[in-house]
N, C-alpha and C. Protein backbone atom coordinates (compact mmCIF):
# COMPACT_ATOMS: atom_id res chain seq x y z
N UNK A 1 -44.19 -95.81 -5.03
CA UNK A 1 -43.75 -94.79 -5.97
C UNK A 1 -44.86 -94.42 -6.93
N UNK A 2 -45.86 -95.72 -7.41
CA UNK A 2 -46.94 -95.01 -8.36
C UNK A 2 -47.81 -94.79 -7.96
N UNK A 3 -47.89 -94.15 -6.91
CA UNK A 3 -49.14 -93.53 -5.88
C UNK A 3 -49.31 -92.26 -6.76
N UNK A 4 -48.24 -91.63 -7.10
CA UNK A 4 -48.52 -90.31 -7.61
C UNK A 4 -49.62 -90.54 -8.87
N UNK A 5 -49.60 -91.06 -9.19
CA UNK A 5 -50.88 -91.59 -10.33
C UNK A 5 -51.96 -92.34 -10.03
N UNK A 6 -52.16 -92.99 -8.66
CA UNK A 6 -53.12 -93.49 -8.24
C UNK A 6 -52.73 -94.73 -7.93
N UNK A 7 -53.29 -95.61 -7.39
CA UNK A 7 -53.92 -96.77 -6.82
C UNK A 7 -52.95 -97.95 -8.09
N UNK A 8 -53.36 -97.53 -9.33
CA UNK A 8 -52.96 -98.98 -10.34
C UNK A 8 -51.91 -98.29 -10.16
N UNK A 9 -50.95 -97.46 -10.74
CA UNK A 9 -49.62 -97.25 -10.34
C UNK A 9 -48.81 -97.43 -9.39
N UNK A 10 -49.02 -97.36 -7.84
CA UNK A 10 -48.54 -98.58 -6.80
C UNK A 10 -48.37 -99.54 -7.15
N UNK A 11 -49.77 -100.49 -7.20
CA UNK A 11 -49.14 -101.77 -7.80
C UNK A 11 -48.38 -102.30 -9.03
N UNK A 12 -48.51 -101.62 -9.78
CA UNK A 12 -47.66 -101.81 -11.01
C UNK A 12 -46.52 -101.63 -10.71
N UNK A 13 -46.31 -100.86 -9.89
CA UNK A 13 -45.03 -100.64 -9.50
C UNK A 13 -44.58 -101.61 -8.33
N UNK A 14 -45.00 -102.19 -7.41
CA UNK A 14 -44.65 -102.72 -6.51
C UNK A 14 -44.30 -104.02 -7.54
N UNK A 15 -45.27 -104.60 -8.31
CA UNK A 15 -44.54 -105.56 -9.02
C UNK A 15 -43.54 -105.60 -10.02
N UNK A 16 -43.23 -104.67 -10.72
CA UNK A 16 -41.95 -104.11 -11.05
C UNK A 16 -40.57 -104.07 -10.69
N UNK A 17 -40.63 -103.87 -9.31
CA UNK A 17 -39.33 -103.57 -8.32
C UNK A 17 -38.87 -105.00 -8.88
N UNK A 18 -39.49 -106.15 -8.33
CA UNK A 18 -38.86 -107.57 -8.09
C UNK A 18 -38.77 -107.78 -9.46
N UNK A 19 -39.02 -107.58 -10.63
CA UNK A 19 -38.77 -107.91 -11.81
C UNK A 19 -37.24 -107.08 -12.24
N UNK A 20 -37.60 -105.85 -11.92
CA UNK A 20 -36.11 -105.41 -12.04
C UNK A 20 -35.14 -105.82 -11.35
N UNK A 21 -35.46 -106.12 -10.24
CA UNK A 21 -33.87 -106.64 -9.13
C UNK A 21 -33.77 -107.94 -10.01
N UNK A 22 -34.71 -108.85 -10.58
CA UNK A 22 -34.21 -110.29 -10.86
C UNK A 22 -34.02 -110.24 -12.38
N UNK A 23 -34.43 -109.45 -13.54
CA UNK A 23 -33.78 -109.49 -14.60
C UNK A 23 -32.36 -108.42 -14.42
N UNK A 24 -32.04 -107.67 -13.93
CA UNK A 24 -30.82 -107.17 -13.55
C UNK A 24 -29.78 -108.23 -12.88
N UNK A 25 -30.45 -108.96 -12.08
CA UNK A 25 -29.47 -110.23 -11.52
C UNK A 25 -28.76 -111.08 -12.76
N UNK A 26 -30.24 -111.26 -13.95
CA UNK A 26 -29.78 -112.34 -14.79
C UNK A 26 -28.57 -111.99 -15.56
N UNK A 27 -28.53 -110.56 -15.81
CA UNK A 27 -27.62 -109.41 -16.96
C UNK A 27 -26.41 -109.70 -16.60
N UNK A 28 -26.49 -109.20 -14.75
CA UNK A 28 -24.90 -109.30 -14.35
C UNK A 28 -24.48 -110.55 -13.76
N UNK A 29 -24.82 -111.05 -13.58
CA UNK A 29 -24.40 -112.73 -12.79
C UNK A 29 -23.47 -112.89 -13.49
N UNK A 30 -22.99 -113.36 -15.18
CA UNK A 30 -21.98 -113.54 -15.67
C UNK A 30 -20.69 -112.86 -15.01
N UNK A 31 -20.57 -111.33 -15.43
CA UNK A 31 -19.93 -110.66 -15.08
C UNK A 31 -18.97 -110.98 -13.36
N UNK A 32 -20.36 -111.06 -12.67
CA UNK A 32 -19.78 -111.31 -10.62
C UNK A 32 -19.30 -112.30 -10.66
N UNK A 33 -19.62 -113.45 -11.63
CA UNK A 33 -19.07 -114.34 -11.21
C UNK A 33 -17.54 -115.16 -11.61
N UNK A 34 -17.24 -114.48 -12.86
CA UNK A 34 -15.76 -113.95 -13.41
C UNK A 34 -14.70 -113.62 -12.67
N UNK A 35 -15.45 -112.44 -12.57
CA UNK A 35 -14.95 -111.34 -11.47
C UNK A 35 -14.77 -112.06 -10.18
N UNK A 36 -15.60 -112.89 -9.42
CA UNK A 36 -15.22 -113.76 -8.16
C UNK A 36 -13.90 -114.96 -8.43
N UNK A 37 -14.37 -115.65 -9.41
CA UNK A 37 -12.88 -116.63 -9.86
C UNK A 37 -11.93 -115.83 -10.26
N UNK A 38 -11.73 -114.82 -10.28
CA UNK A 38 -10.30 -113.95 -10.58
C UNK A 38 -9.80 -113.23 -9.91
N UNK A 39 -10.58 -112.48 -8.83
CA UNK A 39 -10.18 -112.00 -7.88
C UNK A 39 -11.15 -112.04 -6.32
N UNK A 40 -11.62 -112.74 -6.34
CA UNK A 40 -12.46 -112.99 -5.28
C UNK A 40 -12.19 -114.12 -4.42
N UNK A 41 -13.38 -114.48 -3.81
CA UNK A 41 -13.13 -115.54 -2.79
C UNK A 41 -13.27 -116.99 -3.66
N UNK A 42 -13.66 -116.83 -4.84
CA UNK A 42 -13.95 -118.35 -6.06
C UNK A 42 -15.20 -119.17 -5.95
N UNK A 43 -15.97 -118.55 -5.49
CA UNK A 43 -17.21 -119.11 -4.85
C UNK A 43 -17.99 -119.87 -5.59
N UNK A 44 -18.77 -121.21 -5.80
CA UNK A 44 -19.39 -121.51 -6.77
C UNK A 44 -20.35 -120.79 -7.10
N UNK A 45 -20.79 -120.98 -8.17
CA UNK A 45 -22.28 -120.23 -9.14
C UNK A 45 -23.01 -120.30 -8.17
N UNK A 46 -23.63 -121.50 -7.54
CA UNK A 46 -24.90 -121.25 -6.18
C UNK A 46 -24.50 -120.38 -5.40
N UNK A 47 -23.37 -120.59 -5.06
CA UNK A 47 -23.13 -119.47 -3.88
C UNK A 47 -23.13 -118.18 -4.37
N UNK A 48 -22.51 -117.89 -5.78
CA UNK A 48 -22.46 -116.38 -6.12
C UNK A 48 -24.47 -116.12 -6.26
N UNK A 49 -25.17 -117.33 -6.49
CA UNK A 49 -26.31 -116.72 -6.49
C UNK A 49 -27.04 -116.20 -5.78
N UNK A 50 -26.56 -117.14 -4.27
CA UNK A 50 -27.50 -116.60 -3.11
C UNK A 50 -26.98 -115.82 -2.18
N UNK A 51 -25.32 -115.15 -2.69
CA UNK A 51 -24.71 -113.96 -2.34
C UNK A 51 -25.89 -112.93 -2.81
N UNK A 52 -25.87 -112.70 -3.79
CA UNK A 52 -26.42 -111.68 -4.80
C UNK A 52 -27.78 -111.65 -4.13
N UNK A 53 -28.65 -112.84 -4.22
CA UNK A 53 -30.05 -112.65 -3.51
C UNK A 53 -30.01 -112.05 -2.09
N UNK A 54 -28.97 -112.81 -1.57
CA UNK A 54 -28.94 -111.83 0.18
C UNK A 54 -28.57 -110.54 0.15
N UNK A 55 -27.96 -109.84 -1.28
CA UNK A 55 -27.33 -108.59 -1.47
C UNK A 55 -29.11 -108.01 -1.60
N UNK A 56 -29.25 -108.40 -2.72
CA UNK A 56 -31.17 -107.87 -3.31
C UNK A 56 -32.29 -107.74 -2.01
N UNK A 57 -32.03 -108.56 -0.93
CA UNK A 57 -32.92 -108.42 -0.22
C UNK A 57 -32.15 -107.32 1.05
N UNK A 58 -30.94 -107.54 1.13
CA UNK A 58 -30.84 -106.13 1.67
C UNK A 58 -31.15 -104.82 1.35
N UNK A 59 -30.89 -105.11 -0.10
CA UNK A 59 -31.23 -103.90 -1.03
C UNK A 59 -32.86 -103.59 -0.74
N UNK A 60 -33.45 -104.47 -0.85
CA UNK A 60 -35.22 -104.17 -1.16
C UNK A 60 -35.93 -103.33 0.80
N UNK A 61 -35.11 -104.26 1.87
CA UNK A 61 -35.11 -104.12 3.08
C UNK A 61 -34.72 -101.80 2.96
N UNK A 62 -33.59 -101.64 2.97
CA UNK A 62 -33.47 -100.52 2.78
C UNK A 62 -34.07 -99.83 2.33
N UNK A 63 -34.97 -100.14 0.95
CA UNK A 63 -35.89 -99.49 0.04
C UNK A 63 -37.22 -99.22 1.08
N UNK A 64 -37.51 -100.35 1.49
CA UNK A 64 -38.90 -100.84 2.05
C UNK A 64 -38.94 -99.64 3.22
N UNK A 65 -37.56 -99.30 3.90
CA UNK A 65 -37.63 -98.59 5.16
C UNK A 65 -37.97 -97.23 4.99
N UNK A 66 -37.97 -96.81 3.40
CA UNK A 66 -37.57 -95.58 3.19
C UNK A 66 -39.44 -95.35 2.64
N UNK A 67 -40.09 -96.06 2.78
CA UNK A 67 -41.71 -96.06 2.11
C UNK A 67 -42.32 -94.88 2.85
N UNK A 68 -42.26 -94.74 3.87
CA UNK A 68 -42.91 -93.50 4.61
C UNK A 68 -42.76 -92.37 4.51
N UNK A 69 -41.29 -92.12 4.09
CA UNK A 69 -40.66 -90.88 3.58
C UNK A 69 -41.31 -90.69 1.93
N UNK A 70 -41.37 -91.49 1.16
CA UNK A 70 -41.67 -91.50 -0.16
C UNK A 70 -43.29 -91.02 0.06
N UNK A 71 -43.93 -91.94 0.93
CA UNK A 71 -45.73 -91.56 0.99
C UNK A 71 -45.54 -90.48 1.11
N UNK A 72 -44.90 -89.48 2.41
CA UNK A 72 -45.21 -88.69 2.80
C UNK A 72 -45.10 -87.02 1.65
N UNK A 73 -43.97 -87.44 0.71
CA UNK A 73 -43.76 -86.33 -0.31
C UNK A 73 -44.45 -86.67 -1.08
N UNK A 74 -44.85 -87.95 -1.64
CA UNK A 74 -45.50 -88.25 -2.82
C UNK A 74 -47.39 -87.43 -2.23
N UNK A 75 -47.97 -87.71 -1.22
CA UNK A 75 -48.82 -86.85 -0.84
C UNK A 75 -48.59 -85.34 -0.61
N UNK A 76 -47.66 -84.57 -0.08
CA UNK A 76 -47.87 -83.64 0.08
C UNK A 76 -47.22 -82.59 -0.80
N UNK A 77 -46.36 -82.89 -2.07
CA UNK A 77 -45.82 -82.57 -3.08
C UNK A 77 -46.69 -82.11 -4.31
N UNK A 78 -47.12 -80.82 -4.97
CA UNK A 78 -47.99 -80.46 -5.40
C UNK A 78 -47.43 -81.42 -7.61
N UNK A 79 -48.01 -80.89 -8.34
CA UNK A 79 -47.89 -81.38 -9.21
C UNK A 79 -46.58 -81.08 -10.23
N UNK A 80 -46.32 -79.85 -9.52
CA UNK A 80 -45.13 -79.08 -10.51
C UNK A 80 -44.17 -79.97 -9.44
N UNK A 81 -43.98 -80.46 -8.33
CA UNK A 81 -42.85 -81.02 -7.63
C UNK A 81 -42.27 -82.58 -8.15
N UNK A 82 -42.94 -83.28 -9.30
CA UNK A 82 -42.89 -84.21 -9.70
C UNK A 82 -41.05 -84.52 -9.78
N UNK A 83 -40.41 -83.46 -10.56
CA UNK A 83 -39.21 -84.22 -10.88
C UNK A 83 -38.69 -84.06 -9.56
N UNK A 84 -38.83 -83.39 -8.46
CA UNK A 84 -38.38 -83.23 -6.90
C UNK A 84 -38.76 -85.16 -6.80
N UNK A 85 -39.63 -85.69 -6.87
CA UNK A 85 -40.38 -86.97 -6.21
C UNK A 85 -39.66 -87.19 -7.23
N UNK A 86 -39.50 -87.80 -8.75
CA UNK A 86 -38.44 -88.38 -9.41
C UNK A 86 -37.17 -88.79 -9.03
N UNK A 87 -36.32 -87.21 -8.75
CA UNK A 87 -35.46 -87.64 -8.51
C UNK A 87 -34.74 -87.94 -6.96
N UNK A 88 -35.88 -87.84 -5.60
CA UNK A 88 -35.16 -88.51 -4.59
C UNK A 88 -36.02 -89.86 -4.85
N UNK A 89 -36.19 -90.68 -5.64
CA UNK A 89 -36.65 -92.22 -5.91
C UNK A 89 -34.96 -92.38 -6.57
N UNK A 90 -34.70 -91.91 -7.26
CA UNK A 90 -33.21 -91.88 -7.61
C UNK A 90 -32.31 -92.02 -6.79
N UNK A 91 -31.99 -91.29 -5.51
CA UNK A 91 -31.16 -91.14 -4.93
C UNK A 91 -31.30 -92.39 -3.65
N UNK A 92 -32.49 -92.13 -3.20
CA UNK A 92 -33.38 -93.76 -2.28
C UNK A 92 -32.80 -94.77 -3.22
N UNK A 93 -32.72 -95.38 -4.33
CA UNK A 93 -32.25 -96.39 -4.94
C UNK A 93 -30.73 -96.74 -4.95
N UNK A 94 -30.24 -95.52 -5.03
CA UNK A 94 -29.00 -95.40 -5.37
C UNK A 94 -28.24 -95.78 -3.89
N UNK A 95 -28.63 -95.31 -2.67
CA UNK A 95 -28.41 -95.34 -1.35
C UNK A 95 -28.30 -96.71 -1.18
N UNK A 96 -29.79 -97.38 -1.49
CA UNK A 96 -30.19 -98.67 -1.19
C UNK A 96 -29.19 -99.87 -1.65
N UNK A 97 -28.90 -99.33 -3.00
CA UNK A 97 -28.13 -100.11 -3.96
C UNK A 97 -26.73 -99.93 -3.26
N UNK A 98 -25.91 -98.80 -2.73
CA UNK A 98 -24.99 -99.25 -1.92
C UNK A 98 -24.48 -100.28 -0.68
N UNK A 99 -25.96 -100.36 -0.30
CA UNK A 99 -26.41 -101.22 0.90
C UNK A 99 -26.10 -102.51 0.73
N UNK A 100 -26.34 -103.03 -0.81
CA UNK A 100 -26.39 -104.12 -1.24
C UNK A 100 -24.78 -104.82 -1.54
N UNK A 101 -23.98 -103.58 -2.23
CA UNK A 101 -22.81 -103.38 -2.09
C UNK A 101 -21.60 -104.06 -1.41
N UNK A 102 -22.06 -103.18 -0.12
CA UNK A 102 -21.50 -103.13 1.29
C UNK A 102 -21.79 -104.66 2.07
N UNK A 103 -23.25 -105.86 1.88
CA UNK A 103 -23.13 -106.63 1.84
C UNK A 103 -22.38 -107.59 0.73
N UNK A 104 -22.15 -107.06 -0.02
CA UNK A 104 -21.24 -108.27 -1.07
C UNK A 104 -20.16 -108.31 -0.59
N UNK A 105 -19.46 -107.40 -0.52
CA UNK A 105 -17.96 -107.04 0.34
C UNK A 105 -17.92 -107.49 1.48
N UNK A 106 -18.82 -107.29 2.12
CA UNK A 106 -18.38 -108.63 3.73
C UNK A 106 -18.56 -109.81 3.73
N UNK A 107 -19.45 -110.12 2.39
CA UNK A 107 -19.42 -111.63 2.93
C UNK A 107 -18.07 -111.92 1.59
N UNK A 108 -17.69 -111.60 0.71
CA UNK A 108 -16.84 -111.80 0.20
C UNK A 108 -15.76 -111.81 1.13
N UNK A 109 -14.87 -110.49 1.77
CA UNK A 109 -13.75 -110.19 2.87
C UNK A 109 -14.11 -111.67 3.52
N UNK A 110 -15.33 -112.05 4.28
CA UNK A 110 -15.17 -113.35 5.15
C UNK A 110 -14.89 -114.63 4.54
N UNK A 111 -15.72 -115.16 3.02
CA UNK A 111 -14.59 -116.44 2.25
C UNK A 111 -13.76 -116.00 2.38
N UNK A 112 -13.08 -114.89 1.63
CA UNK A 112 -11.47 -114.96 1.31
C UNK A 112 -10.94 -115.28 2.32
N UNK A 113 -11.46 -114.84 3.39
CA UNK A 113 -10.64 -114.68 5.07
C UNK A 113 -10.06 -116.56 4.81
N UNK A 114 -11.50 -117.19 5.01
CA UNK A 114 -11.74 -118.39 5.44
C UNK A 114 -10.83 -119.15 4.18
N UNK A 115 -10.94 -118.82 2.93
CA UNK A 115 -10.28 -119.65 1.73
C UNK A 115 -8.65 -119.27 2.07
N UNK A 116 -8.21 -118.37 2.88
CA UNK A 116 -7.07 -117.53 2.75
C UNK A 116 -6.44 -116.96 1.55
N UNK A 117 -7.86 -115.88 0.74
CA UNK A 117 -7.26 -115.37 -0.64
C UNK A 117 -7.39 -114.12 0.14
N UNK A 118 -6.29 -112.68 -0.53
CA UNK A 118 -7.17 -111.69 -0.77
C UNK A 118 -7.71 -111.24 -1.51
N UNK A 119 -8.47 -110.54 -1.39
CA UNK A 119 -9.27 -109.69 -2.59
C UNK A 119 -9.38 -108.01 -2.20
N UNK A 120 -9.56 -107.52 -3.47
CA UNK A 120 -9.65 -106.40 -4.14
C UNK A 120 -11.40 -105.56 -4.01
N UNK A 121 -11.44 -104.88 -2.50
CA UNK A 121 -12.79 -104.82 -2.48
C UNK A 121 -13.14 -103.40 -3.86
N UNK A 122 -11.90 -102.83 -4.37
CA UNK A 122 -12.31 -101.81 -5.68
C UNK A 122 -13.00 -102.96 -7.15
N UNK A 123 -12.79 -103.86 -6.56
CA UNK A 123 -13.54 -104.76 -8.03
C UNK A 123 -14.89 -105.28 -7.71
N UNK A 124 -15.10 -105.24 -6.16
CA UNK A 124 -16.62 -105.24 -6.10
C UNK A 124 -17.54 -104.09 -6.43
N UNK A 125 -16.37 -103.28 -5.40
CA UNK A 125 -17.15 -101.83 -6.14
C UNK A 125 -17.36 -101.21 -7.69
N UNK A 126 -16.12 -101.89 -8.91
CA UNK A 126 -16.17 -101.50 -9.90
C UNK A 126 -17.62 -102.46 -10.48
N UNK A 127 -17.31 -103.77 -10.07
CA UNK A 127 -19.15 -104.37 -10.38
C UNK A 127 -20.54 -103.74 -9.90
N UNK A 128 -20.20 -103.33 -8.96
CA UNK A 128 -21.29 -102.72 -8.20
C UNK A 128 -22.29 -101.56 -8.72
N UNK A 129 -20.80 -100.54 -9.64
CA UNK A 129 -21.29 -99.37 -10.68
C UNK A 129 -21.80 -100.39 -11.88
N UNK A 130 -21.06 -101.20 -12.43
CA UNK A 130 -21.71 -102.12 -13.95
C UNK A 130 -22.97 -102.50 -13.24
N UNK A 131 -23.41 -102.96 -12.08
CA UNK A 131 -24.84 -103.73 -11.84
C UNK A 131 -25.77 -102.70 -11.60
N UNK A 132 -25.22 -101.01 -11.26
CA UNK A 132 -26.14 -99.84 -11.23
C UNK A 132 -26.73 -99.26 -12.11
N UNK A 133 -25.56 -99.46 -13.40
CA UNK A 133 -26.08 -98.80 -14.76
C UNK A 133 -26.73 -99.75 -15.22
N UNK A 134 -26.53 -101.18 -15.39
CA UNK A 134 -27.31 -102.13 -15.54
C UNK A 134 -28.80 -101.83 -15.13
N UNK A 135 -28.81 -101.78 -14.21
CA UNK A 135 -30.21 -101.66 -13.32
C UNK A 135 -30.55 -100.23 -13.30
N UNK A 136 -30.35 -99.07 -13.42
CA UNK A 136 -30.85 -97.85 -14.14
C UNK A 136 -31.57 -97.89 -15.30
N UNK A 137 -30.41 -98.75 -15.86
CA UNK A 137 -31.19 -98.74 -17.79
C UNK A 137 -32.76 -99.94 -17.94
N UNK A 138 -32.62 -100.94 -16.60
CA UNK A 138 -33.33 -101.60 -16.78
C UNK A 138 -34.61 -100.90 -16.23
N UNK A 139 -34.12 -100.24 -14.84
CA UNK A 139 -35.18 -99.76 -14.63
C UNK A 139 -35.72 -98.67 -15.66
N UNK A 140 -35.29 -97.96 -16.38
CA UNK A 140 -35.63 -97.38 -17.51
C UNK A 140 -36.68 -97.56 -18.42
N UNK A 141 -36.31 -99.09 -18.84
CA UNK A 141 -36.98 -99.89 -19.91
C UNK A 141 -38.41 -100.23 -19.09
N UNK A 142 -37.92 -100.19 -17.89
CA UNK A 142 -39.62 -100.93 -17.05
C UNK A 142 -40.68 -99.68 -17.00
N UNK A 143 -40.00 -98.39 -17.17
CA UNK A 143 -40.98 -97.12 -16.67
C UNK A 143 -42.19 -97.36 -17.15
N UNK A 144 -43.31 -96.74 -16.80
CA UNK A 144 -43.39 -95.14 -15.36
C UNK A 144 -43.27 -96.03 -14.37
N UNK A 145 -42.47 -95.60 -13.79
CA UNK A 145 -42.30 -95.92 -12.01
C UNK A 145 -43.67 -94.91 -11.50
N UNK A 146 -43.83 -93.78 -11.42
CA UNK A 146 -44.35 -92.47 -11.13
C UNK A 146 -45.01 -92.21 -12.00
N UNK A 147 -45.47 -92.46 -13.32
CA UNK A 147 -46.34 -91.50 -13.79
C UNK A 147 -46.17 -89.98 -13.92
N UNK A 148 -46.40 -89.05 -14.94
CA UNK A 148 -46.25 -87.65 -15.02
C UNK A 148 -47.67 -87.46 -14.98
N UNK A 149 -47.91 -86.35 -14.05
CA UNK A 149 -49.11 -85.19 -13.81
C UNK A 149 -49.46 -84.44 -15.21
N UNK A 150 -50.68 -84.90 -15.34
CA UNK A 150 -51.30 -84.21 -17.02
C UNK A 150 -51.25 -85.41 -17.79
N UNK A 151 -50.60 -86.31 -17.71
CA UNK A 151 -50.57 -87.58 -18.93
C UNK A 151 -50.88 -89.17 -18.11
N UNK A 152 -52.18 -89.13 -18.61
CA UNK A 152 -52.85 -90.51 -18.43
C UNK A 152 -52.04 -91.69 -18.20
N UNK A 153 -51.98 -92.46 -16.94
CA UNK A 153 -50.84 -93.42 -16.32
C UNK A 153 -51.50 -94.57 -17.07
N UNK A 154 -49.96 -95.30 -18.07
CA UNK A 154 -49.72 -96.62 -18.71
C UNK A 154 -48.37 -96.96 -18.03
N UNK A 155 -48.83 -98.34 -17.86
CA UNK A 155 -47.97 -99.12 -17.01
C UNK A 155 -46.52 -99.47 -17.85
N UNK A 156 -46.42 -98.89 -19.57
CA UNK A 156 -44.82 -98.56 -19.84
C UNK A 156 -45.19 -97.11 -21.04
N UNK A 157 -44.11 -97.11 -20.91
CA UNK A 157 -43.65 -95.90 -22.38
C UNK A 157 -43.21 -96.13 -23.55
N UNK A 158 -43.17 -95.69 -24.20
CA UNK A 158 -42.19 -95.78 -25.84
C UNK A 158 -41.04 -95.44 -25.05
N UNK A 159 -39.66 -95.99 -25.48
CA UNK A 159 -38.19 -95.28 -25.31
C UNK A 159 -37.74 -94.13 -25.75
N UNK A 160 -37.73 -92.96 -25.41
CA UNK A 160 -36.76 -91.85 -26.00
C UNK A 160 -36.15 -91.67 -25.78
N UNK A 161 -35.30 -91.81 -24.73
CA UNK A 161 -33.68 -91.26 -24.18
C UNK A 161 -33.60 -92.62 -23.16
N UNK A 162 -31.98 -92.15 -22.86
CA UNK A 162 -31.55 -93.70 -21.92
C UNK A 162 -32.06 -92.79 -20.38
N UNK A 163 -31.68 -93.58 -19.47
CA UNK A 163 -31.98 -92.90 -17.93
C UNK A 163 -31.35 -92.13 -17.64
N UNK A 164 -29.96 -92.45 -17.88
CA UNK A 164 -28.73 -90.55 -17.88
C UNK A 164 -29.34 -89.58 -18.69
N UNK A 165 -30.00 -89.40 -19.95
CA UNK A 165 -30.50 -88.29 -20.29
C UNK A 165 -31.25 -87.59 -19.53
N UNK A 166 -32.49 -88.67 -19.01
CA UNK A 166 -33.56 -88.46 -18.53
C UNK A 166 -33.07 -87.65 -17.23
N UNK A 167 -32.24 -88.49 -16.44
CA UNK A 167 -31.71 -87.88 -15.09
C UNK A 167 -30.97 -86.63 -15.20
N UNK A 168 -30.31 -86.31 -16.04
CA UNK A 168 -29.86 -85.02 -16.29
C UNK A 168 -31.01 -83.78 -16.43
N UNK A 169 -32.12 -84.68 -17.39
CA UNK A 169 -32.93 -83.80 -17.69
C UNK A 169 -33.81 -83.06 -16.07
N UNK A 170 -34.19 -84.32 -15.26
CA UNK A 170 -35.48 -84.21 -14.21
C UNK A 170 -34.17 -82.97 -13.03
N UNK A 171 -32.73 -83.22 -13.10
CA UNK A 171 -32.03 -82.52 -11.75
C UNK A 171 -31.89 -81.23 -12.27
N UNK A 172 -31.80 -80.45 -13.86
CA UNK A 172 -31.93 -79.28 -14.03
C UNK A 172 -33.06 -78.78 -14.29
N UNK A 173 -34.28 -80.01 -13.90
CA UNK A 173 -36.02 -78.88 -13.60
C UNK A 173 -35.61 -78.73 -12.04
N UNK A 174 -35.29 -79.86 -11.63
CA UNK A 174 -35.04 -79.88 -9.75
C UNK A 174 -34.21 -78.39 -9.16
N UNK A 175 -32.90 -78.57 -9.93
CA UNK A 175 -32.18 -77.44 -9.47
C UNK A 175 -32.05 -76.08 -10.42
């Protein structure tokens, strides 16, 4: 993603990703794991942890697949196309992050199967939105992912708006 700024922006960014998936883990773990003793399969804390990690690495797997598509706009996308490259990194995340989802829910559906509880796959999904905005805002706090064209790439920003501003702002330059 920080190709568009060069060479140090990749990597800054590649090490970024894993900082956000694992301080976003730390935020919501409380929350999933509530949420699992109350309506879930009751899984212990280890297990809700290395649910969540097998969720993150599906998540990152999905991301990872989508790198060629990202090179390929991030090269051939002129400078005014920036919030275009902004915001499908948005939507690639957002995709990805369902991915991750969709694994919590099956391996959850299979304890319960096995514990003989049911569960409520709308409460994974209602966690699923808390661990998105979670991880929006975090990724927020971590920016530039990308770097803006005209302004000298630092590996963070001052805060001015949350990521819903911002995202509102980048889809009415987009559309």
């Amino acid at each position: 993603m920080g190709l568009f700024q060069g060479p140090l922006g990749g990597i800054v960014s590649a090490l970024k990703v894993p900082l956000l998936y694992g301080a976003t883990l730390l935020v919501c773990l409380p929350a999933f794991y509530v949420a699992n003793c109350f309506v879930g399969p009751r899984l212990s804390m280890s297990a809700c942890v290395r649910l969540l990690l097998l969720a993150i690495s599906a998540n990152a797997v999905a991301l990872s697949s989508y790198a060629p598509v990202s090179y390929f706009f991030t090269f051939t996308t002129s400078d005014k196309g920036y919030p275009f490259i902004v915001f499908m990194h948005v939507v690639v995340f957002a995709l990805s992050a369902c991915v991750s989802v969709v694994v919590i829910i099956s391996i959850f559906r299979a304890s319960a199967k096995v514990a003989k509880r049911q569960i409520r796959p709308v409460v994974v999904w209602v966690w699923g939105l808390l661990y998105g905005f979670v991880g929006t805002e975090m990724a927020w706090l971590l920016r530039p992912w990308i770097g803006w064209a005209g302004i000298d790439y630092t590996p963070f920003r001052p805060i001015q708006e949350s990521f819903l501003e911002a995202l509102f702002r980048v889809i009415r330059l987009v559309f």
